[in-house]
N, C-alpha and C. Protein backbone atom coordinates (compact mmCIF):
# COMPACT_ATOMS: atom_id res chain seq x y z
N UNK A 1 127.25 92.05 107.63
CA UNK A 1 126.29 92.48 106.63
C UNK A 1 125.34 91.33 106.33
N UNK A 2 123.90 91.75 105.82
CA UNK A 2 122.65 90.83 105.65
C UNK A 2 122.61 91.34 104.04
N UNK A 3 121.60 90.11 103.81
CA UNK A 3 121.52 90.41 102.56
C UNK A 3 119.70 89.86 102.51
N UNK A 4 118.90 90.77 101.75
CA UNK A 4 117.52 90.15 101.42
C UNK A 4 117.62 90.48 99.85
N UNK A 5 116.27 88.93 99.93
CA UNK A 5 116.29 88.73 98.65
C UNK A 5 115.11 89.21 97.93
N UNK A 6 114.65 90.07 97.15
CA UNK A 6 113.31 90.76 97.20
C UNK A 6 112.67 90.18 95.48
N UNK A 7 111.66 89.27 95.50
CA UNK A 7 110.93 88.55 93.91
C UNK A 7 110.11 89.85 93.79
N UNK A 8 109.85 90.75 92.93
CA UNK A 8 109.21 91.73 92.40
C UNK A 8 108.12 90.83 91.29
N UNK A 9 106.79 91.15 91.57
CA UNK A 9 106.18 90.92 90.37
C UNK A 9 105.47 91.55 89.45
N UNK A 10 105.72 93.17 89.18
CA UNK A 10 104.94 93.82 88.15
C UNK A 10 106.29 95.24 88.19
N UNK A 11 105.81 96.19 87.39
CA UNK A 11 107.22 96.89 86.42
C UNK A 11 107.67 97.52 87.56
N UNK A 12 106.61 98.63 88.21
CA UNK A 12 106.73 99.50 89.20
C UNK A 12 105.97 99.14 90.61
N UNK A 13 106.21 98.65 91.30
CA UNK A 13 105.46 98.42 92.72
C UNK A 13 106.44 98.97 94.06
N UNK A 14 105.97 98.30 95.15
CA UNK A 14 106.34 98.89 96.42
C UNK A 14 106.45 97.26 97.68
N UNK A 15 107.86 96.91 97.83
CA UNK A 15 107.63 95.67 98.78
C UNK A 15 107.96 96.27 99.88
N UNK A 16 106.94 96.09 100.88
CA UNK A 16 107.38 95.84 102.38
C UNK A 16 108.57 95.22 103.17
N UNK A 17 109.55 95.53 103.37
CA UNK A 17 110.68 94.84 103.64
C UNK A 17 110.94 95.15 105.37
N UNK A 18 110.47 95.46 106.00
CA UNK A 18 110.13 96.24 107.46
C UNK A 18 110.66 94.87 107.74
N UNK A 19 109.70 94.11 107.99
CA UNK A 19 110.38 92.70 108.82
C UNK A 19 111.68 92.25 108.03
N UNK A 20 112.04 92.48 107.05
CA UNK A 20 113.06 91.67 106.64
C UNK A 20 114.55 92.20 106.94
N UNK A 21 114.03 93.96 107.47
CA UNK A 21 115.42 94.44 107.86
C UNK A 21 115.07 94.04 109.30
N UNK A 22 114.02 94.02 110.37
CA UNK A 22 113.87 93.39 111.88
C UNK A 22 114.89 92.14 111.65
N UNK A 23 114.34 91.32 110.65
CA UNK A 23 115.18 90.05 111.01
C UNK A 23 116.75 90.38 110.97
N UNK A 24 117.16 90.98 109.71
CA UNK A 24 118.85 91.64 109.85
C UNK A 24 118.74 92.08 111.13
N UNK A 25 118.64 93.18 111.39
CA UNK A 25 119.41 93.95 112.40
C UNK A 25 119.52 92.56 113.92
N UNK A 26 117.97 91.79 113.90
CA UNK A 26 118.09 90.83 115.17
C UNK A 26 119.24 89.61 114.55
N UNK A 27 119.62 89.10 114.04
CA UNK A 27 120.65 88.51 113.07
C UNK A 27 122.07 88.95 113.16
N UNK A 28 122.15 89.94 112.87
CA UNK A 28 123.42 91.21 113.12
C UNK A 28 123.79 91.31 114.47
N UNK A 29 122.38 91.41 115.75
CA UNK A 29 123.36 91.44 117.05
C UNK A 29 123.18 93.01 117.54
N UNK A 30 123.08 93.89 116.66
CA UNK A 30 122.87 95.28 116.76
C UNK A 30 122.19 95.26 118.07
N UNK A 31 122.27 96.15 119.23
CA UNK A 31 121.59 97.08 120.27
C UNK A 31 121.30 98.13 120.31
N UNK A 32 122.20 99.39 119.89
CA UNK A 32 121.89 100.29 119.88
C UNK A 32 123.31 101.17 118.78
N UNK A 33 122.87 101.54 117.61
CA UNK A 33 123.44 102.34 116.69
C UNK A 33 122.15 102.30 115.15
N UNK A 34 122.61 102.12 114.41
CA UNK A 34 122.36 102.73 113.14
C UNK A 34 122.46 101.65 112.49
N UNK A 35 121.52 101.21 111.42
CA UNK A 35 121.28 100.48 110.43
C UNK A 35 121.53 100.98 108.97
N UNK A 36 121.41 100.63 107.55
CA UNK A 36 122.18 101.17 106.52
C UNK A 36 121.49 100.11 105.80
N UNK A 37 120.18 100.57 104.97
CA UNK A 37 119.87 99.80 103.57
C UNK A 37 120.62 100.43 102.37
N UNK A 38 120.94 99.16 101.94
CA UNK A 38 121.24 99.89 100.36
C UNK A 38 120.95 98.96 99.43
N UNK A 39 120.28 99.34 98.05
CA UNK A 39 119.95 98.68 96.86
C UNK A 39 121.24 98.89 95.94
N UNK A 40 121.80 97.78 95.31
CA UNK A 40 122.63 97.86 94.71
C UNK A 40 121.93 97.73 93.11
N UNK A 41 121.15 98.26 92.69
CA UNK A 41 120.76 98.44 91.35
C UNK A 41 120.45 100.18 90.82
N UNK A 42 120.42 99.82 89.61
CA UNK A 42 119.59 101.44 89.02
C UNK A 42 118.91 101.52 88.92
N UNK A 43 118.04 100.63 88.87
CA UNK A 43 116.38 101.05 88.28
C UNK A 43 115.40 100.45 89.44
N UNK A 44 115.87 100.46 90.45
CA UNK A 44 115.48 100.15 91.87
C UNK A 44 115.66 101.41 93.11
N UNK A 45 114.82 101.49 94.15
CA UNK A 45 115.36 102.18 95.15
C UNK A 45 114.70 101.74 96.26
N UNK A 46 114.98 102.22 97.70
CA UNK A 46 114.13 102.26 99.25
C UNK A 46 113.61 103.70 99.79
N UNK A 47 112.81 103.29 100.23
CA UNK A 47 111.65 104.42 100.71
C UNK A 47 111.44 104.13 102.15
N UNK A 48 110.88 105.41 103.12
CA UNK A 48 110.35 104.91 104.27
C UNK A 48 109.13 105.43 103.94
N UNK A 49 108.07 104.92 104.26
CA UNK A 49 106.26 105.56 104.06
C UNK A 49 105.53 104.69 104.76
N UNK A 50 104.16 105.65 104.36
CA UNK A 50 103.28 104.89 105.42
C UNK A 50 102.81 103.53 105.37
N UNK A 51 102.80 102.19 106.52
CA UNK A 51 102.50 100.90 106.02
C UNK A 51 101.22 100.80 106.54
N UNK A 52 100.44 101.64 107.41
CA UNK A 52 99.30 101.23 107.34
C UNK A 52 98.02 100.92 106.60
N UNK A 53 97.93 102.02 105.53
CA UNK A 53 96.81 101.68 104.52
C UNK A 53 97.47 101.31 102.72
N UNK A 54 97.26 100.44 102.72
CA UNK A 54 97.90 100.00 101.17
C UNK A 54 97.29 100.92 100.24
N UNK A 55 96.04 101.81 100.47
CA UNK A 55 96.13 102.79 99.27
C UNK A 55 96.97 104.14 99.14
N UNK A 56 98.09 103.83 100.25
CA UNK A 56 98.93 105.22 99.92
C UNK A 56 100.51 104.56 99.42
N UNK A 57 100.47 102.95 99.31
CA UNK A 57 101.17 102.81 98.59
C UNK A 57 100.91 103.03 96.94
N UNK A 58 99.66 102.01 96.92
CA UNK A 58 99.25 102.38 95.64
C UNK A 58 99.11 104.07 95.06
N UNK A 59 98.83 104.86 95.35
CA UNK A 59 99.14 105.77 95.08
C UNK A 59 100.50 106.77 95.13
N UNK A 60 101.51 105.89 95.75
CA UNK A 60 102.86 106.20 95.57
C UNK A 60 103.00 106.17 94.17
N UNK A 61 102.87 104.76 94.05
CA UNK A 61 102.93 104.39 92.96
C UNK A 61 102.38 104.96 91.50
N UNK A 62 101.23 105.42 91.72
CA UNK A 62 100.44 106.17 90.52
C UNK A 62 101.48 107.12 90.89
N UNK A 63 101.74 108.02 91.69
CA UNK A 63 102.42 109.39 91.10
C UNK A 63 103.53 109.44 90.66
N UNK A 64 104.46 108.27 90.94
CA UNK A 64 105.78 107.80 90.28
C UNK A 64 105.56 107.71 88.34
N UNK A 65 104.36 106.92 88.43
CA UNK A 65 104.05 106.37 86.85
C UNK A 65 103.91 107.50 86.39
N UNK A 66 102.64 108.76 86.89
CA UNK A 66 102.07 109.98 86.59
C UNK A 66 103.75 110.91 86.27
N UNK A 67 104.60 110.98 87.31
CA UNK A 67 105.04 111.92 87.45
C UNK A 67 106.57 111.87 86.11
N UNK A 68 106.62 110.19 86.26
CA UNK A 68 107.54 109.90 85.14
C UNK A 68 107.56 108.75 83.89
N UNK A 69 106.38 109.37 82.95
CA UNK A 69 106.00 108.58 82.35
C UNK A 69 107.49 107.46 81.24
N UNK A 70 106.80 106.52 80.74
CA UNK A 70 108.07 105.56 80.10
C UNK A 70 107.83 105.98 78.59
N UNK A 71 108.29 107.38 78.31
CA UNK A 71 107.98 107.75 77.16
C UNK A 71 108.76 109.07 77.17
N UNK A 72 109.65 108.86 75.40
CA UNK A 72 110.16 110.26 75.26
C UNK A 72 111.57 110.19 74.98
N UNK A 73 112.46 108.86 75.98
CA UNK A 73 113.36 108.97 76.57
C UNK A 73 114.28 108.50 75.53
N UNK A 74 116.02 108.43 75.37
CA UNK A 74 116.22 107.81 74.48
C UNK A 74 117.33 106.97 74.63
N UNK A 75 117.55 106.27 75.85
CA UNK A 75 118.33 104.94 76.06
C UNK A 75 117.33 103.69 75.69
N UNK A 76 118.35 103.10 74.98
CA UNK A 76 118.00 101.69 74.29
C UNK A 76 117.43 100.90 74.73
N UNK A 77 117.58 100.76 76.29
CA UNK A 77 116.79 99.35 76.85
C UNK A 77 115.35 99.78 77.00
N UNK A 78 115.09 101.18 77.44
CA UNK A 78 113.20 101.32 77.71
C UNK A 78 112.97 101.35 78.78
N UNK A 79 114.04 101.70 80.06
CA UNK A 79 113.90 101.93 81.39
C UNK A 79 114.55 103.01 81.64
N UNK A 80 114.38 103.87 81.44
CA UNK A 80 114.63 105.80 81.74
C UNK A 80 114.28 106.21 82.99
N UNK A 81 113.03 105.55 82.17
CA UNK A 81 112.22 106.22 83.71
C UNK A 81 112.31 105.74 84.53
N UNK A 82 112.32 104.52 85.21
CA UNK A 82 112.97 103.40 86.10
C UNK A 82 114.06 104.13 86.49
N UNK A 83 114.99 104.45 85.38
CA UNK A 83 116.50 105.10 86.05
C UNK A 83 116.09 106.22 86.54
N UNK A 84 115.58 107.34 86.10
CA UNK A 84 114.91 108.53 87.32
C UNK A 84 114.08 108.39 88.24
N UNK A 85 113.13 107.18 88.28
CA UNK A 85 112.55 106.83 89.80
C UNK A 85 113.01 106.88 90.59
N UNK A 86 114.55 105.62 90.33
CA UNK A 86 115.34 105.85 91.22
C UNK A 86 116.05 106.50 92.09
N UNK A 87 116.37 107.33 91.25
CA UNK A 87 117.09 108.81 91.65
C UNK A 87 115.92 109.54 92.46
N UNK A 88 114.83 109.23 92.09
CA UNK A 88 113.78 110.49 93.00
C UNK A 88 113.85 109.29 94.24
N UNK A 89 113.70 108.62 94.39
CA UNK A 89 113.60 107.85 95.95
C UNK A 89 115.53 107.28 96.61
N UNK A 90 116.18 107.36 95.64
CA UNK A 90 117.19 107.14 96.14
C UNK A 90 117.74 105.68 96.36
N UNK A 91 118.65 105.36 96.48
CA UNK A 91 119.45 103.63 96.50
C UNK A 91 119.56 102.94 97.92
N UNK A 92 119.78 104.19 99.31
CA UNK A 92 119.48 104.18 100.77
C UNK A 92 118.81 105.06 101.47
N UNK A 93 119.28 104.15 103.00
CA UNK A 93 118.98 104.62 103.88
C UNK A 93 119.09 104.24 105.39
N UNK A 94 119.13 105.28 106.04
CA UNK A 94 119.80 105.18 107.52
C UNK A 94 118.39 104.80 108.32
N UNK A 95 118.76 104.16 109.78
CA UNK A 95 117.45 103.90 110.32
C UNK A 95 118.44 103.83 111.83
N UNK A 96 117.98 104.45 112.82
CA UNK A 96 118.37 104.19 113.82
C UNK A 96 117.67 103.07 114.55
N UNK A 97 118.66 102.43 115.40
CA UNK A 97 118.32 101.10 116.02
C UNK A 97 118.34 101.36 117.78
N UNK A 98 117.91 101.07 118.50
CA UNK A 98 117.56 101.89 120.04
C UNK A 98 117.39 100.10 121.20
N UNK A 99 117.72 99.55 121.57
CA UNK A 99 117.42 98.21 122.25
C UNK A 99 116.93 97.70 121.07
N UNK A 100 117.66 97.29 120.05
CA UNK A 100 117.14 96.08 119.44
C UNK A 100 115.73 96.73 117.98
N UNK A 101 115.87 97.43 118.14
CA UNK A 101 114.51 97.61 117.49
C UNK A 101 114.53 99.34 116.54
N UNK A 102 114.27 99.04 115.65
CA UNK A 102 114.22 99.99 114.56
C UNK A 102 113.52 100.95 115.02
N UNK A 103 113.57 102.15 115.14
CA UNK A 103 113.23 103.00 115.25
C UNK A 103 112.63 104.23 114.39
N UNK A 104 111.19 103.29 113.67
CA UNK A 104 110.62 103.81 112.67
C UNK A 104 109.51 104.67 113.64
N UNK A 105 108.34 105.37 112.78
CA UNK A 105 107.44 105.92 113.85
C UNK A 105 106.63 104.92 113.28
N UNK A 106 105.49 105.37 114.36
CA UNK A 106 103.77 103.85 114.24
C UNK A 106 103.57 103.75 113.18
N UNK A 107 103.57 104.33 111.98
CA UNK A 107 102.76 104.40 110.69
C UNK A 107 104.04 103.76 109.52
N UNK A 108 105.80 103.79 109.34
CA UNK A 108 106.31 103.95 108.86
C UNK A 108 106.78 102.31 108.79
N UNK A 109 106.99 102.49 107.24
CA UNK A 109 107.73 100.53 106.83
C UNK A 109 108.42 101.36 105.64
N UNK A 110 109.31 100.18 105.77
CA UNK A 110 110.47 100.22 105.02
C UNK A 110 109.86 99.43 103.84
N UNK A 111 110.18 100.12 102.43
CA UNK A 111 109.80 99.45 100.80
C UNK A 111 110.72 99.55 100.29
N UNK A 112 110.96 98.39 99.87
CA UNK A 112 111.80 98.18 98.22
C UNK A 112 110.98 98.93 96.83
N UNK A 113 111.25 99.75 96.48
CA UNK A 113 110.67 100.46 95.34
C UNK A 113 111.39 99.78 94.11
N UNK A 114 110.40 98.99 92.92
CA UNK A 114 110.78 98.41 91.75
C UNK A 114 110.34 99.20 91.12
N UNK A 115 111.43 99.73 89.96
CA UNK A 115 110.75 100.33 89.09
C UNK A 115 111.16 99.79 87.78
N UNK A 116 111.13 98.28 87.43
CA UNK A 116 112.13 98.35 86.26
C UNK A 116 111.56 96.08 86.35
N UNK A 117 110.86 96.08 86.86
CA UNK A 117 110.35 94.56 86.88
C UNK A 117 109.29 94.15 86.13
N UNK A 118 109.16 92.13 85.82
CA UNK A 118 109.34 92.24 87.69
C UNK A 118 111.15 91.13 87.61
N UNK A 119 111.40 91.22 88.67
CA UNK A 119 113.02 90.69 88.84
C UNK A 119 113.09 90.36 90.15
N UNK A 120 114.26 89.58 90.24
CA UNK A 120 115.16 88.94 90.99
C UNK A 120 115.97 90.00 91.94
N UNK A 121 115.56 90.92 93.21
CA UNK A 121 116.77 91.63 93.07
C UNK A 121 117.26 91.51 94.75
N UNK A 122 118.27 92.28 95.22
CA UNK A 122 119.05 91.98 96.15
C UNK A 122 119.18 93.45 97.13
N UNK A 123 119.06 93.54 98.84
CA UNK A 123 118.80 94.65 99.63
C UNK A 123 119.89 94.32 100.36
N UNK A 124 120.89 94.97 100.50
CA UNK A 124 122.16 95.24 101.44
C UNK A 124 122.01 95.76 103.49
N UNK A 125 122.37 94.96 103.93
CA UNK A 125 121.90 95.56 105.24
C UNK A 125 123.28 95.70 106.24
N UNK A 126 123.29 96.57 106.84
CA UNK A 126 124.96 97.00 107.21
C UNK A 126 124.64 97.52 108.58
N UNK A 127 124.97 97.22 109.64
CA UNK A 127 124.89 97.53 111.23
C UNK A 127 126.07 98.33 111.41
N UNK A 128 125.91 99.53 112.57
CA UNK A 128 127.33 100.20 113.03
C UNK A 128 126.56 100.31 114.38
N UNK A 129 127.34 99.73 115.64
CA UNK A 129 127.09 100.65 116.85
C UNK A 129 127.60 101.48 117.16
N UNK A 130 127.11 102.80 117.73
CA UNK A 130 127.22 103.91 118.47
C UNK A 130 127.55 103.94 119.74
C-alpha cells in the first residue's frame, strides 16, 4: 500500500492526483490488475473527470456548492454539507491497471475532492493483480 499526501487550499476544490496514483501503482510493481483509491475522511472524497479543461473542474465545483449549500443543517461543527458532498462523490475507487499503466480514457484524471478545507489530508493506494 501507498500513501499520498494531498495540502488542500480553499473549503471545496478539486486536486489532480492522476500522477500521484502513476507514481503508486509504478512504486507498487503492479502490471496488470486493479488499483483501489480510498480517502479515509468524511468530508472528503475521489472522483474520475475530465482533466483537460480546468473549467469543468471549476464548475464541478460550482454545482457541488449550488447543489449543497452550507446552510440549514444542524451538526455543530458547520460541515454538513462537506459530509453530503462526500457521499455524492464517494470515499473510492477502482481503476484498472493493463502493462503498467492506468487505464483511464484521454480526457480522465483522478481528483481528490475537498470539501471541508483547506487541510492536511491523506489518499490510500492498494494494488491487487489479476
Amino acid at each position: 500500500m501507498e500513501k499520498i499526501s494531498v495540502k488542500t487550499k480553499q473549503r471545496c476544490e478539486m486536486v489532480n492526483i492522476t500522477s500521484d496514483v502513476k507514481r503508486c501503482v509504478k512504486q507498487i510493481g503492479i502490471k496488470s490488475g486493479v488499483v483501489h483509491v480510498f480517502v479515509p475522511h468524511t468530508t472528503a472524497g475521489v472522483s474520475i473527470n475530465e482533466n483537460a479543461d480546468p473549467d469543468v473542474v471549476r464548475d464541478v465545483v460550482f454545482a457541488m456548492e449550488r447543489a449543497v449549500p452550507n446552510e440549514g443543517f444542524d451538526h455543530l461543527e458547520g460541515n454538513s454539507d462537506a459530509h453530503t458532498k462526500a457521499q455524492m462523490t464517494g470515499l473510492s475507487l477502482t481503476v484498472i491497471v493493463q502493462d503498467g499503466q492506468l487505464m483511464l480514457g484521454v480526457w480522465q484524471g483522478i481528483y481528490f475532492c475537498e470539501f471541508d478545507g483547506p487541510r492536511n489530508r491523506q489518499v490510500y493506494v492498494q494494488a491487487a493483480n489479476c
